[in-house]
Protein backbone atom coordinates (compact mmCIF):
# COMPACT_ATOMS: atom_id res chain seq x y z
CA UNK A 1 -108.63 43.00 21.57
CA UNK A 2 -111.36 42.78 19.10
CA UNK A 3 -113.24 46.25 17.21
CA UNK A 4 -116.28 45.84 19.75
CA UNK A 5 -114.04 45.11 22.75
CA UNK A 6 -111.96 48.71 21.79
CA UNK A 7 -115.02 50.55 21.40
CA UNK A 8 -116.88 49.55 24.39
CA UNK A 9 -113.73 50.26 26.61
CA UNK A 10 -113.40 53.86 24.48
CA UNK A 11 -117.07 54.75 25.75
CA UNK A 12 -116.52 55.01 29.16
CA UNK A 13 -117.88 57.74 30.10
CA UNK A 14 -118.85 57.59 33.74
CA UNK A 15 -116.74 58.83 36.60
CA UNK A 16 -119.19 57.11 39.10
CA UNK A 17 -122.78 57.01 39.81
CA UNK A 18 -124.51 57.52 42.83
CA UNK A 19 -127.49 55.18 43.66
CA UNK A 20 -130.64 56.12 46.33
CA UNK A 21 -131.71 53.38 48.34
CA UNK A 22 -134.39 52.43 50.44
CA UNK A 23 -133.00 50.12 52.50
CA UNK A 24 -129.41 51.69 53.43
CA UNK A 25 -127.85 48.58 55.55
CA UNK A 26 -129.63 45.76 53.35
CA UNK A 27 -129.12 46.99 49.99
CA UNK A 28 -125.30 48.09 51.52
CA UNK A 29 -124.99 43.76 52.58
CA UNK A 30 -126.70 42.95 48.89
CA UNK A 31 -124.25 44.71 46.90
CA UNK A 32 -120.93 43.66 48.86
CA UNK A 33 -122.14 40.27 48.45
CA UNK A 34 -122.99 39.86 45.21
CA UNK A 35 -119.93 42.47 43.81
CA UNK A 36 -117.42 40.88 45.68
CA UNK A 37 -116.10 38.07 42.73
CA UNK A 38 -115.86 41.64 40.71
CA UNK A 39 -113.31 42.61 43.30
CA UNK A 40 -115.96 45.22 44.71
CA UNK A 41 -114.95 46.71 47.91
CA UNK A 42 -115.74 49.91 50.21
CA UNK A 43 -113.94 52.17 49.52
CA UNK A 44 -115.22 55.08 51.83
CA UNK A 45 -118.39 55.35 53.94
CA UNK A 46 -119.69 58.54 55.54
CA UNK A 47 -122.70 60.55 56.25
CA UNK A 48 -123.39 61.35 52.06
CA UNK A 49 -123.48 57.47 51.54
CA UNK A 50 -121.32 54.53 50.67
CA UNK A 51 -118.53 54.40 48.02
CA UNK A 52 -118.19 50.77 46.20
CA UNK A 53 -115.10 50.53 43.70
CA UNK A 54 -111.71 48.82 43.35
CA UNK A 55 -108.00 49.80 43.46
CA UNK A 56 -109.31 52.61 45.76
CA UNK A 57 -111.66 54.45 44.00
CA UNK A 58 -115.37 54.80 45.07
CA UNK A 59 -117.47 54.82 41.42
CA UNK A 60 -120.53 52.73 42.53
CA UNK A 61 -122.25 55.33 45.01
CA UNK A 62 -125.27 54.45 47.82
CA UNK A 63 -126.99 56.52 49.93
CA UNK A 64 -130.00 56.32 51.67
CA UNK A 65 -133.69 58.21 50.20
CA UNK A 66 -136.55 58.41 51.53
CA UNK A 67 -138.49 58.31 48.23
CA UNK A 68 -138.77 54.84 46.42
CA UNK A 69 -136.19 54.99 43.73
CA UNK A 70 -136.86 54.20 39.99
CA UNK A 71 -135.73 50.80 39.20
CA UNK A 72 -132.19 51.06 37.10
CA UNK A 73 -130.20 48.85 34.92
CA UNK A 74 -126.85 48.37 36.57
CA UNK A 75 -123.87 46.45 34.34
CA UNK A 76 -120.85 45.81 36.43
CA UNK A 77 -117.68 44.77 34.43
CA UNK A 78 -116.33 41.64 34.89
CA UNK A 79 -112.77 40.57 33.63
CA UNK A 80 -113.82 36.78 33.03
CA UNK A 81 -117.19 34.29 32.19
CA UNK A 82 -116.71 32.72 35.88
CA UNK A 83 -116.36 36.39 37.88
CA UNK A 84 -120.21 36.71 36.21
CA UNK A 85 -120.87 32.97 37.13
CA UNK A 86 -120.07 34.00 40.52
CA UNK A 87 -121.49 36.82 40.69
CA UNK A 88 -124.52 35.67 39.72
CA UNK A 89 -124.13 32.98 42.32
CA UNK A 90 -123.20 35.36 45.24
CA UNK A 91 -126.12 37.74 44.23
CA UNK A 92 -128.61 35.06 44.43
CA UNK A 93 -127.49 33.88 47.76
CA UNK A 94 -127.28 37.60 49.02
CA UNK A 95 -131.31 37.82 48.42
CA UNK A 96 -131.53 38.73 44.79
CA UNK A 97 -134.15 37.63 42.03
CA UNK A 98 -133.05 35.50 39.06
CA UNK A 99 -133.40 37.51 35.99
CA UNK A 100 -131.53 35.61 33.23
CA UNK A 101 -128.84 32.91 34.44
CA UNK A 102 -125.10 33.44 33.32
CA UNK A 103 -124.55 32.86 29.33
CA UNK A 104 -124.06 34.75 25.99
CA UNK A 105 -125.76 37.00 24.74
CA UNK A 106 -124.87 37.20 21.16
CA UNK A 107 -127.70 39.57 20.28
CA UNK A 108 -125.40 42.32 21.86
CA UNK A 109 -122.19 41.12 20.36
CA UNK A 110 -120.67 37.20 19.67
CA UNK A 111 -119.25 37.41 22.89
CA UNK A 112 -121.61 39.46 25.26
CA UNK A 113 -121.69 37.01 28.28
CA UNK A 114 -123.57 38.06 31.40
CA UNK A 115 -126.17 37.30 34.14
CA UNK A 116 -128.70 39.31 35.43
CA UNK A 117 -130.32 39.20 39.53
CA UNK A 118 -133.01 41.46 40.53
CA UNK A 119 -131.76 43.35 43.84
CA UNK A 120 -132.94 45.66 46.64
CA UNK A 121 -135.48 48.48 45.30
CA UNK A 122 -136.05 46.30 42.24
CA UNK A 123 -133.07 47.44 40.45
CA UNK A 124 -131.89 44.76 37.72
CA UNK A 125 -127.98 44.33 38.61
CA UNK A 126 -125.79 42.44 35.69
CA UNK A 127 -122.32 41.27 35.72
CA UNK A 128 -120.80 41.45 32.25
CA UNK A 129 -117.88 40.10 30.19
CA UNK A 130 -116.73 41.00 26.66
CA UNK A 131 -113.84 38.37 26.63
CA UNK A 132 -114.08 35.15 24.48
CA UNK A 133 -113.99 32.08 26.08
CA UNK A 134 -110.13 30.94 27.37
């Protein structure tokens, strides 16, 4: 594991995050779709919301708001360059905007690869991978 690799993974610093929607059910059928190569699954779902995560543990909160939320910039980690290929893929076909197509991004770090789909509420969702090519 490369210096920038260790020091990304050493600054994570968020528990979970909790997300106001909209759209409860569509934005719900958005981000199954399009996290689902990341291995994103419910977790739990009650009357507070929706918990997204994997292994079992809800991090990526929804829940419904009446107010229109503020667009956010959402990076989901992915473990290889094809989960953010398919991602990007999945995200697409779930109803999401093209905002820059899978490929490095070296102006974050040599091997910054990711892919970026405008979703429900106008929120710009990214799949990421710090891993050199196999």
């Amino acid at each position: 594991m490369g210096p920038i690799l260790r020091l990304i993974k050493a600054f994570t610093v968020f528990d979970h995050i909790g997300l106001g929607v909209s759209d409860y059910e569509s934005s719900k059928r958005f981000f199954l779709r399009a996290l689902a190569p990341l291995h994103v699954e419910v977790v739990m779902e009650g009357p507070h919301g929706l918990g997204l995560g994997t292994q079992g543990k809800p991090s990526f909160w929804l829940y419904p708001t009446a107010q229109q939320p503020t667009p956010l910039h959402l990076a989901f980690t992915a473990e290889t360059r094809a989960q953010v290929d398919a991602f990007y893929a999945a995200a697409l076909a779930a109803g999401g905007k093209d905002n820059g197509a899978p490929g490095l991004r070296p102006h974050y770090h040599p091997d910054y690869y990711g892919a970026f789909v405008i979703g429900p509420d106008g929120h710009n969702i990214e799949a990421v991978c710090h891993q050199p090519s196999a």
